[in-house]
PDB file of N, CA and C in Angstrom:
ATOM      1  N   UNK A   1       0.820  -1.188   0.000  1.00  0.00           N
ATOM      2  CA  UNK A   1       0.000   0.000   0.000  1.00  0.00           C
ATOM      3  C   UNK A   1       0.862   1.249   0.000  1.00  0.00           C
ATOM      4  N   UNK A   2       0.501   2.470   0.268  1.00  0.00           N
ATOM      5  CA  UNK A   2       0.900   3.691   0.153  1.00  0.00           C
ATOM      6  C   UNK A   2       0.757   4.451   1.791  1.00  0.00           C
ATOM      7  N   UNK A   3       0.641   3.511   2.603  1.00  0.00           N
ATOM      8  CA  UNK A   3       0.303   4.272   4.103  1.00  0.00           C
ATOM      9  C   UNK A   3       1.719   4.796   4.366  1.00  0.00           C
ATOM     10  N   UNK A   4       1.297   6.095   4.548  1.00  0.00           N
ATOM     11  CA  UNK A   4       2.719   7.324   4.879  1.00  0.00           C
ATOM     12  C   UNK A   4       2.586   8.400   3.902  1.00  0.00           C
ATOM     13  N   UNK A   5       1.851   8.067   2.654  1.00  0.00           N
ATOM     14  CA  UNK A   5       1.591   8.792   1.721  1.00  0.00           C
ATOM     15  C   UNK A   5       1.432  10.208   1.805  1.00  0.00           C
ATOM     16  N   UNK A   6       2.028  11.502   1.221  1.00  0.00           N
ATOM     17  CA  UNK A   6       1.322  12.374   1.557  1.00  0.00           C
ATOM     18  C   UNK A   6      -0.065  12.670  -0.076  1.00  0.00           C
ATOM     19  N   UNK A   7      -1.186  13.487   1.029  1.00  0.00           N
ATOM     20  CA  UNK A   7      -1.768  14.262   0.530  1.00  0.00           C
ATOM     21  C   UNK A   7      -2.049  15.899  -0.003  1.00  0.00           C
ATOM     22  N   UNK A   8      -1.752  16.294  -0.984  1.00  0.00           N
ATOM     23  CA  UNK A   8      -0.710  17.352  -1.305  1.00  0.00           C
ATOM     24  C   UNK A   8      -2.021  18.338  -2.318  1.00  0.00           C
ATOM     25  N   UNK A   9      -1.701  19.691  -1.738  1.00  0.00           N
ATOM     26  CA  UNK A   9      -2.514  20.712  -2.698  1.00  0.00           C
ATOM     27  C   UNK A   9      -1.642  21.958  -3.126  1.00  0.00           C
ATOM     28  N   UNK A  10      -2.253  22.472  -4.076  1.00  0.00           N
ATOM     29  CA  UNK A  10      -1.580  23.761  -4.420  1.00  0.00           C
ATOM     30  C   UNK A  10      -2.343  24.851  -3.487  1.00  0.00           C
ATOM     31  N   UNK A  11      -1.293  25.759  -2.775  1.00  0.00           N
ATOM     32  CA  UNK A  11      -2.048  27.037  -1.597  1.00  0.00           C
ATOM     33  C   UNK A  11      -2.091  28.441  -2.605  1.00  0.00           C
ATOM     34  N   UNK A  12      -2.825  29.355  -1.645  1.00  0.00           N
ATOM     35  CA  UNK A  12      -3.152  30.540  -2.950  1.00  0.00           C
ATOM     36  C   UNK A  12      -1.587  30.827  -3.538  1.00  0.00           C
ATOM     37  N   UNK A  13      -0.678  30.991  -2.404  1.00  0.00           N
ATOM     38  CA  UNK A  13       1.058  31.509  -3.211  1.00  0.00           C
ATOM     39  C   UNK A  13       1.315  30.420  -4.504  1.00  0.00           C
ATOM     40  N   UNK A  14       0.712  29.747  -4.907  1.00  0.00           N
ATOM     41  CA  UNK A  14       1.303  28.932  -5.620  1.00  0.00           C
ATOM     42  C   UNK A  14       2.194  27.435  -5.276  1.00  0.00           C
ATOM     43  N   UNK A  15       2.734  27.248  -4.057  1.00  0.00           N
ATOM     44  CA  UNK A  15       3.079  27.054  -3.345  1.00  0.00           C
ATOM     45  C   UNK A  15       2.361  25.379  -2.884  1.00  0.00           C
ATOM     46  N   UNK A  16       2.874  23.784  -3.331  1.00  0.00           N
ATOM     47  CA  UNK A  16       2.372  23.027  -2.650  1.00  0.00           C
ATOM     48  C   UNK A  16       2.427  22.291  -0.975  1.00  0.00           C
ATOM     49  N   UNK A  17       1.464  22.533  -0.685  1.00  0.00           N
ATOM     50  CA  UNK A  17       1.064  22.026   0.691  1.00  0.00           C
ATOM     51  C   UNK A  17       0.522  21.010   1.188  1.00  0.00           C
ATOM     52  N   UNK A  18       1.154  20.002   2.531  1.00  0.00           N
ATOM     53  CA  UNK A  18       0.908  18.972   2.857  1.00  0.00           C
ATOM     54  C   UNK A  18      -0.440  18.813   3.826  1.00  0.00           C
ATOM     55  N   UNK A  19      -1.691  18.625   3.387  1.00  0.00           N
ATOM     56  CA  UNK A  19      -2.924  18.658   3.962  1.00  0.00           C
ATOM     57  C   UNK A  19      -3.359  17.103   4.906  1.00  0.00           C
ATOM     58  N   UNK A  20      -2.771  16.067   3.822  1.00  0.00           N
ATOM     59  CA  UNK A  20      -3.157  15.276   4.466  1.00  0.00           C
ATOM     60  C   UNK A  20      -1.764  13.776   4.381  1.00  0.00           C
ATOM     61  N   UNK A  21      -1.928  12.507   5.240  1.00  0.00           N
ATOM     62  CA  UNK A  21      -0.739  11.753   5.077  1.00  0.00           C
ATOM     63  C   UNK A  21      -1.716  10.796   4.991  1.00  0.00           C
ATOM     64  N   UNK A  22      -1.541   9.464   4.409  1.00  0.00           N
ATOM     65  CA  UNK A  22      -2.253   8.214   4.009  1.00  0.00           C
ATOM     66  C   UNK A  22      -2.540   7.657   5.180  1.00  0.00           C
ATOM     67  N   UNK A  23      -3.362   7.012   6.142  1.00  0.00           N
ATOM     68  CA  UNK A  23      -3.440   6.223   7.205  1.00  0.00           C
ATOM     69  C   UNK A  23      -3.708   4.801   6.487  1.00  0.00           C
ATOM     70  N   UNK A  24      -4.417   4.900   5.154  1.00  0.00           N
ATOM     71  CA  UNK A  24      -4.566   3.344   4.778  1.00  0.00           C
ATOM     72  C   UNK A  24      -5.936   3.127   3.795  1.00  0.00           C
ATOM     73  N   UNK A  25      -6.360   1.907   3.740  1.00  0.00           N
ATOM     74  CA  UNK A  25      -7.629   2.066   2.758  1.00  0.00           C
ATOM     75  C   UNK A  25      -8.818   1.958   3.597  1.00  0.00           C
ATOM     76  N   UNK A  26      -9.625   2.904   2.183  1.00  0.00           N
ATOM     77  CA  UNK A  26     -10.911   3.780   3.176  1.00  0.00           C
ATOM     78  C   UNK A  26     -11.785   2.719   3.290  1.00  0.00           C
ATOM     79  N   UNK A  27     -11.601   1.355   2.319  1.00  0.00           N
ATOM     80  CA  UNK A  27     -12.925   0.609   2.854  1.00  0.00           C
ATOM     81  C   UNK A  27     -11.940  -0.914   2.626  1.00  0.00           C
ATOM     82  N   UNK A  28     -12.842  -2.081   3.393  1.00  0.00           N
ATOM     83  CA  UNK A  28     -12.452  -3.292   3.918  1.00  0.00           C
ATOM     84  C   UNK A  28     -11.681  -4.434   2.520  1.00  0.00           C
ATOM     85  N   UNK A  29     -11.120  -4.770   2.274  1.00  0.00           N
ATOM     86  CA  UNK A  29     -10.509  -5.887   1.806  1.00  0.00           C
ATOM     87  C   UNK A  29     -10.601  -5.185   0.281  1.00  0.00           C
ATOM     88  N   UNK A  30      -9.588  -3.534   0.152  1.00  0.00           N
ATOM     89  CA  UNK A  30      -9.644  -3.079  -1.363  1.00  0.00           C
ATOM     90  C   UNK A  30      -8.349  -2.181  -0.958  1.00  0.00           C
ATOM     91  N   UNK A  31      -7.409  -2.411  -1.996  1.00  0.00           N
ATOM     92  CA  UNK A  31      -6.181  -2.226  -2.198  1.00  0.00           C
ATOM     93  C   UNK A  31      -6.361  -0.519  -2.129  1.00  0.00           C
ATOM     94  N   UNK A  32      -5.286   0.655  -1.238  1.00  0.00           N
ATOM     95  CA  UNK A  32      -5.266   1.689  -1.765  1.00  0.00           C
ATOM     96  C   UNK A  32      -5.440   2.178  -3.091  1.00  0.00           C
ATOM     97  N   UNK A  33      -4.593   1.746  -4.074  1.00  0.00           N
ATOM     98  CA  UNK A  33      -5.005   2.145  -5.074  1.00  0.00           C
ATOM     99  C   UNK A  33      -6.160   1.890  -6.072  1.00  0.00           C
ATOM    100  N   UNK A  34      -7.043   0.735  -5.502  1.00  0.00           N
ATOM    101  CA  UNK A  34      -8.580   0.648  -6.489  1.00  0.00           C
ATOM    102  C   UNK A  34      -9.677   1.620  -5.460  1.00  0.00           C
ATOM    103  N   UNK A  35      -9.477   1.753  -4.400  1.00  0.00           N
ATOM    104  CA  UNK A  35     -10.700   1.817  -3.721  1.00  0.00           C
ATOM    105  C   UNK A  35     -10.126   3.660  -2.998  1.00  0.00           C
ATOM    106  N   UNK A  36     -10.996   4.165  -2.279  1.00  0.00           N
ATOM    107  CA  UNK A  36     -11.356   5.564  -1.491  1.00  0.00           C
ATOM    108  C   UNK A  36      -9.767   5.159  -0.457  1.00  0.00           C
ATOM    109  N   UNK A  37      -9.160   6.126  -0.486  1.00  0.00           N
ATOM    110  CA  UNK A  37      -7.836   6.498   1.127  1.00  0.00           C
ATOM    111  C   UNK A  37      -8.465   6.902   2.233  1.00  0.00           C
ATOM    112  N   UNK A  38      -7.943   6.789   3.228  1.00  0.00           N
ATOM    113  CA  UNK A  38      -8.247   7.568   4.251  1.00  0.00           C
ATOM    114  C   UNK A  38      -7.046   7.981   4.742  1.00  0.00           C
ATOM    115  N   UNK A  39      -7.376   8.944   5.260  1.00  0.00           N
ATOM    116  CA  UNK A  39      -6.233   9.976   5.207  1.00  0.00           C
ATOM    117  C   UNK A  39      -6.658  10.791   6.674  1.00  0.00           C
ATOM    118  N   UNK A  40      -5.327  11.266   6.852  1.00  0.00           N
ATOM    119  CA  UNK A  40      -5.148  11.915   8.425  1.00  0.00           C
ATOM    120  C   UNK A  40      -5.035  13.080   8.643  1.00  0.00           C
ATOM    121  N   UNK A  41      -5.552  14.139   9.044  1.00  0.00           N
ATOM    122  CA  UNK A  41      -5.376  15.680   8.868  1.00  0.00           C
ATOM    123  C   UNK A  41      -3.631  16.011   9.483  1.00  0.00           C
ATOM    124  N   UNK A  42      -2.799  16.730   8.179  1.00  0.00           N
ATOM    125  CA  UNK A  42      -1.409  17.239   8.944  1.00  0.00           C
ATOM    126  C   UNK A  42      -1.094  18.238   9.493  1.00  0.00           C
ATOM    127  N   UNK A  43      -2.715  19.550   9.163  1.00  0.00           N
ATOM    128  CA  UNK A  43      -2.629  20.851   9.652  1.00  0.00           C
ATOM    129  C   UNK A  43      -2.776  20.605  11.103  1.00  0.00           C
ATOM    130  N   UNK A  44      -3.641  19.230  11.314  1.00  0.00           N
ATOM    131  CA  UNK A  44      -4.146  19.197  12.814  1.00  0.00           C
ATOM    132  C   UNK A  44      -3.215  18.618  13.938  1.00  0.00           C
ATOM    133  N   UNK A  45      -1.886  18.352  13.245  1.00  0.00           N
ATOM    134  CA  UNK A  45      -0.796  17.677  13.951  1.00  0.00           C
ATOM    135  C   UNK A  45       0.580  19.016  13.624  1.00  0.00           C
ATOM    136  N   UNK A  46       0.035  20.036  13.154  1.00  0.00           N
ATOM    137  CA  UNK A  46       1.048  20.948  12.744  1.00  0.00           C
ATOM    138  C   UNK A  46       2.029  20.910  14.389  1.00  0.00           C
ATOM    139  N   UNK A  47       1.441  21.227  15.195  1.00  0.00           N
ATOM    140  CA  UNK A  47       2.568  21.898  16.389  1.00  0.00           C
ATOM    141  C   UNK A  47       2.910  20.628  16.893  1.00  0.00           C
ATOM    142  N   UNK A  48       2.494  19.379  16.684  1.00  0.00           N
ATOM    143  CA  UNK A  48       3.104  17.923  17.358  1.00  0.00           C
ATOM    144  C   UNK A  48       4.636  17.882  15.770  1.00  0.00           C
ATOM    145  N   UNK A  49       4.309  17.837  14.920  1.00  0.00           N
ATOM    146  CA  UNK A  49       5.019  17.782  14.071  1.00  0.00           C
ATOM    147  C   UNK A  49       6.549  18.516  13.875  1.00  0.00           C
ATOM    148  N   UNK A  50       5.935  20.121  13.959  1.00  0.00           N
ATOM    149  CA  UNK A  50       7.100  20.912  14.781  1.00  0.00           C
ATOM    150  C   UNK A  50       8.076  20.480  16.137  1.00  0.00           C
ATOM    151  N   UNK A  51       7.351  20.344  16.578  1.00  0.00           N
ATOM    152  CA  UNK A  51       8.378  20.555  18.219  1.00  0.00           C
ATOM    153  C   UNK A  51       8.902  18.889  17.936  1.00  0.00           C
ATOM    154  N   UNK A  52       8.560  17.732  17.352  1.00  0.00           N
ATOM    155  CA  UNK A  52       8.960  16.620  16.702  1.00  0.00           C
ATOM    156  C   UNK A  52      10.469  16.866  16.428  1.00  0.00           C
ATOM    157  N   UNK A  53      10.022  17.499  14.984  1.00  0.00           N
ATOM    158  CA  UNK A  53      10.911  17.798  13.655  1.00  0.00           C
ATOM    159  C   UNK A  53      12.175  18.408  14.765  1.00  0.00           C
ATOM    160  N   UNK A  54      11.580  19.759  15.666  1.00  0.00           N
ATOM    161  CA  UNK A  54      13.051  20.652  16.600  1.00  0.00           C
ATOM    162  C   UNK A  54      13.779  19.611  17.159  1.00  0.00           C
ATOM    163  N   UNK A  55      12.776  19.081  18.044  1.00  0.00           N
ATOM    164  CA  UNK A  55      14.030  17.905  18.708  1.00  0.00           C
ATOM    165  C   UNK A  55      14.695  16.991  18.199  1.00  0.00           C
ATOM    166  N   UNK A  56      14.648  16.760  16.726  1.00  0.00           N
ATOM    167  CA  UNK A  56      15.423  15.860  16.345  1.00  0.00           C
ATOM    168  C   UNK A  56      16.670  16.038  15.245  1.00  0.00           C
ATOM    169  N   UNK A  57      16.518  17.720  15.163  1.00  0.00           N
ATOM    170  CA  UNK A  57      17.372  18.094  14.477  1.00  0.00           C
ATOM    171  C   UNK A  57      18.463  18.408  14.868  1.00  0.00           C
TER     172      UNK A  57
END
Protein backbone atom coordinates (compact mmCIF):
# COMPACT_ATOMS: atom_id res chain seq x y z
CA UNK A 1 0.00 0.00 0.00
CA UNK A 2 0.90 3.69 0.15
CA UNK A 3 0.30 4.27 4.10
CA UNK A 4 2.72 7.32 4.88
CA UNK A 5 1.59 8.79 1.72
CA UNK A 6 1.32 12.37 1.56
CA UNK A 7 -1.77 14.26 0.53
CA UNK A 8 -0.71 17.35 -1.31
CA UNK A 9 -2.51 20.71 -2.70
CA UNK A 10 -1.58 23.76 -4.42
CA UNK A 11 -2.05 27.04 -1.60
CA UNK A 12 -3.15 30.54 -2.95
CA UNK A 13 1.06 31.51 -3.21
CA UNK A 14 1.30 28.93 -5.62
CA UNK A 15 3.08 27.05 -3.34
CA UNK A 16 2.37 23.03 -2.65
CA UNK A 17 1.06 22.03 0.69
CA UNK A 18 0.91 18.97 2.86
CA UNK A 19 -2.92 18.66 3.96
CA UNK A 20 -3.16 15.28 4.47
CA UNK A 21 -0.74 11.75 5.08
CA UNK A 22 -2.25 8.21 4.01
CA UNK A 23 -3.44 6.22 7.20
CA UNK A 24 -4.57 3.34 4.78
CA UNK A 25 -7.63 2.07 2.76
CA UNK A 26 -10.91 3.78 3.18
CA UNK A 27 -12.93 0.61 2.85
CA UNK A 28 -12.45 -3.29 3.92
CA UNK A 29 -10.51 -5.89 1.81
CA UNK A 30 -9.64 -3.08 -1.36
CA UNK A 31 -6.18 -2.23 -2.20
CA UNK A 32 -5.27 1.69 -1.77
CA UNK A 33 -5.00 2.14 -5.07
CA UNK A 34 -8.58 0.65 -6.49
CA UNK A 35 -10.70 1.82 -3.72
CA UNK A 36 -11.36 5.56 -1.49
CA UNK A 37 -7.84 6.50 1.13
CA UNK A 38 -8.25 7.57 4.25
CA UNK A 39 -6.23 9.98 5.21
CA UNK A 40 -5.15 11.91 8.42
CA UNK A 41 -5.38 15.68 8.87
CA UNK A 42 -1.41 17.24 8.94
CA UNK A 43 -2.63 20.85 9.65
CA UNK A 44 -4.15 19.20 12.81
CA UNK A 45 -0.80 17.68 13.95
CA UNK A 46 1.05 20.95 12.74
CA UNK A 47 2.57 21.90 16.39
CA UNK A 48 3.10 17.92 17.36
CA UNK A 49 5.02 17.78 14.07
CA UNK A 50 7.10 20.91 14.78
CA UNK A 51 8.38 20.56 18.22
CA UNK A 52 8.96 16.62 16.70
CA UNK A 53 10.91 17.80 13.66
CA UNK A 54 13.05 20.65 16.60
CA UNK A 55 14.03 17.91 18.71
CA UNK A 56 15.42 15.86 16.34
CA UNK A 57 17.37 18.09 14.48
Amino acid sequence: GDSGGPQLRKGRLGRWELVGVTSGPGAPDVACSAGPGLYTSAPAYADWIRKTVRRRA
